[in-house]
C-alpha atoms as a PDB file:
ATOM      1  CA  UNK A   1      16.149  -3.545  13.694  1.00  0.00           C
ATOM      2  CA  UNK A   2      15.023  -6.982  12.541  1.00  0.00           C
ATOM      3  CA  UNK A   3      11.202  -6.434  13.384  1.00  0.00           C
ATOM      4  CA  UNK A   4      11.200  -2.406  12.163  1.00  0.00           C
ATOM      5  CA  UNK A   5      12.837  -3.422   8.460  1.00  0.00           C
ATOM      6  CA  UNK A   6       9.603  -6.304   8.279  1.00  0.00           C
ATOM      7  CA  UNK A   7       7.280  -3.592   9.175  1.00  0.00           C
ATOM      8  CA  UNK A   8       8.939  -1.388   6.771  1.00  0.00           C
ATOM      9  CA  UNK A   9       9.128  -3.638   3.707  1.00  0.00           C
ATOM     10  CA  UNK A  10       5.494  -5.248   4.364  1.00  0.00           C
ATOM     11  CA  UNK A  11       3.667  -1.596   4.605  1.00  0.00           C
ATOM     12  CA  UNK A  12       5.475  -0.143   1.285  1.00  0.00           C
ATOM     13  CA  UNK A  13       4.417  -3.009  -1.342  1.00  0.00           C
ATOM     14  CA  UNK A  14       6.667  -1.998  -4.054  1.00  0.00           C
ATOM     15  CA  UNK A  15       7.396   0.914  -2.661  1.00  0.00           C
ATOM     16  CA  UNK A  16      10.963   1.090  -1.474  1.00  0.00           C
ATOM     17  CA  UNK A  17      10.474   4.410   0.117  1.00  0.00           C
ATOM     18  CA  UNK A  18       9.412   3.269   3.475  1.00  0.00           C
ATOM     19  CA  UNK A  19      12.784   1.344   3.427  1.00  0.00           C
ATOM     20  CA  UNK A  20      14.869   4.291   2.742  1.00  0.00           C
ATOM     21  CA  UNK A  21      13.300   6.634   6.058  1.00  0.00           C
ATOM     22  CA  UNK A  22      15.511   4.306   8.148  1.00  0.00           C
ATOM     23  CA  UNK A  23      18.124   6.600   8.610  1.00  0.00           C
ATOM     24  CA  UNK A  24      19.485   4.250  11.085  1.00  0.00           C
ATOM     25  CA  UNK A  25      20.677   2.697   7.428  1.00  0.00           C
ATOM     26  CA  UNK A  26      20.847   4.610   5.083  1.00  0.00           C
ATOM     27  CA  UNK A  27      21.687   8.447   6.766  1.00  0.00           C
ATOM     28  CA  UNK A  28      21.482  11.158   3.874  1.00  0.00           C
ATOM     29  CA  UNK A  29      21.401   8.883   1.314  1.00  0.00           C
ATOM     30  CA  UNK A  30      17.754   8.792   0.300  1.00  0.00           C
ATOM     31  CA  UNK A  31      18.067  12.742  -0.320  1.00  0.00           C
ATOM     32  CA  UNK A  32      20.530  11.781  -3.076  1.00  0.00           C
ATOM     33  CA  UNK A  33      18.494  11.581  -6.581  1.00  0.00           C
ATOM     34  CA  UNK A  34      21.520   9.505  -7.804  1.00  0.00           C
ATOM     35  CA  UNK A  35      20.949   7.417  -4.983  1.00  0.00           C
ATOM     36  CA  UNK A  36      17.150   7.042  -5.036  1.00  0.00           C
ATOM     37  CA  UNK A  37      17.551   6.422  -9.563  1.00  0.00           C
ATOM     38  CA  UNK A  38      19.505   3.358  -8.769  1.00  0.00           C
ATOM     39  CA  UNK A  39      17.872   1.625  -5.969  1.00  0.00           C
ATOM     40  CA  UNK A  40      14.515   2.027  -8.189  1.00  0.00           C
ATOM     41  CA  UNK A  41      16.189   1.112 -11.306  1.00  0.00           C
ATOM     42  CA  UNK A  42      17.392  -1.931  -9.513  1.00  0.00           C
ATOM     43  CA  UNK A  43      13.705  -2.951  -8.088  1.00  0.00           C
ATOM     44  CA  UNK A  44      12.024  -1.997 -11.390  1.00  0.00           C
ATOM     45  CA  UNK A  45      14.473  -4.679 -12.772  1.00  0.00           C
ATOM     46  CA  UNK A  46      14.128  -7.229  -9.584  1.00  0.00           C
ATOM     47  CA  UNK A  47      10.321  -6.967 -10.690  1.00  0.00           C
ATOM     48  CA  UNK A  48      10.421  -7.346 -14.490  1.00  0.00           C
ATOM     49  CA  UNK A  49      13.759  -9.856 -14.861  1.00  0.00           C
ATOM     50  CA  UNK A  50      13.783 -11.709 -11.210  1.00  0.00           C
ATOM     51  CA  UNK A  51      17.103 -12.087  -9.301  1.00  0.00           C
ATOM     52  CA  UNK A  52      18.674 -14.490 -11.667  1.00  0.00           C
ATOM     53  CA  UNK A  53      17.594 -12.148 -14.553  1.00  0.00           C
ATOM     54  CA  UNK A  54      18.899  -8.832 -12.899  1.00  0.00           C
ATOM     55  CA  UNK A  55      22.279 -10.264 -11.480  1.00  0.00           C
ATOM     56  CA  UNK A  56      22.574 -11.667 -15.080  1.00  0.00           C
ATOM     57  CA  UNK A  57      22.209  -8.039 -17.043  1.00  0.00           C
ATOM     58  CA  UNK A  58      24.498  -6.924 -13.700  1.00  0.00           C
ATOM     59  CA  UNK A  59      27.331  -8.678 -14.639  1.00  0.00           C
ATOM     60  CA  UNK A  60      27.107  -8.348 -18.603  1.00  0.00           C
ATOM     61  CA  UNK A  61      27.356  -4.559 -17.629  1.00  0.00           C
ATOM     62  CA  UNK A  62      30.632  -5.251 -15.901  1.00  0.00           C
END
């Protein structure tokens, strides 16, 4: 699973899609426009804030 997730994650860029076709992980889930809102939501903030950024505006939510 190790070496198709690399080839995954290296072909889409920024594109998460690729990642979420591996139904071996995620099933249904990627049909779910809930689903696909927060996982892009999440990158878009990975991206602008980092992970010390995001995880911070995580946990002020909570």
């Amino acid at each position: 699973m190790a070496d198709i997730l690399t080839q995954q994650a290296r072909s889409g860029g920024f594109d998460f899609k690729p990642l979420l076709s591996l139904t071996e992980i995620f099933g249904d889930l990627p049909h779910s426009s809930r689903f696909v809102e927060a996982v892009s939501s999440k990158l878009r903030s990975l991206c602008e804030f980092g992970v010390k950024g995001t995880l911070d505006r995580l946990l002020q939510a909570n």
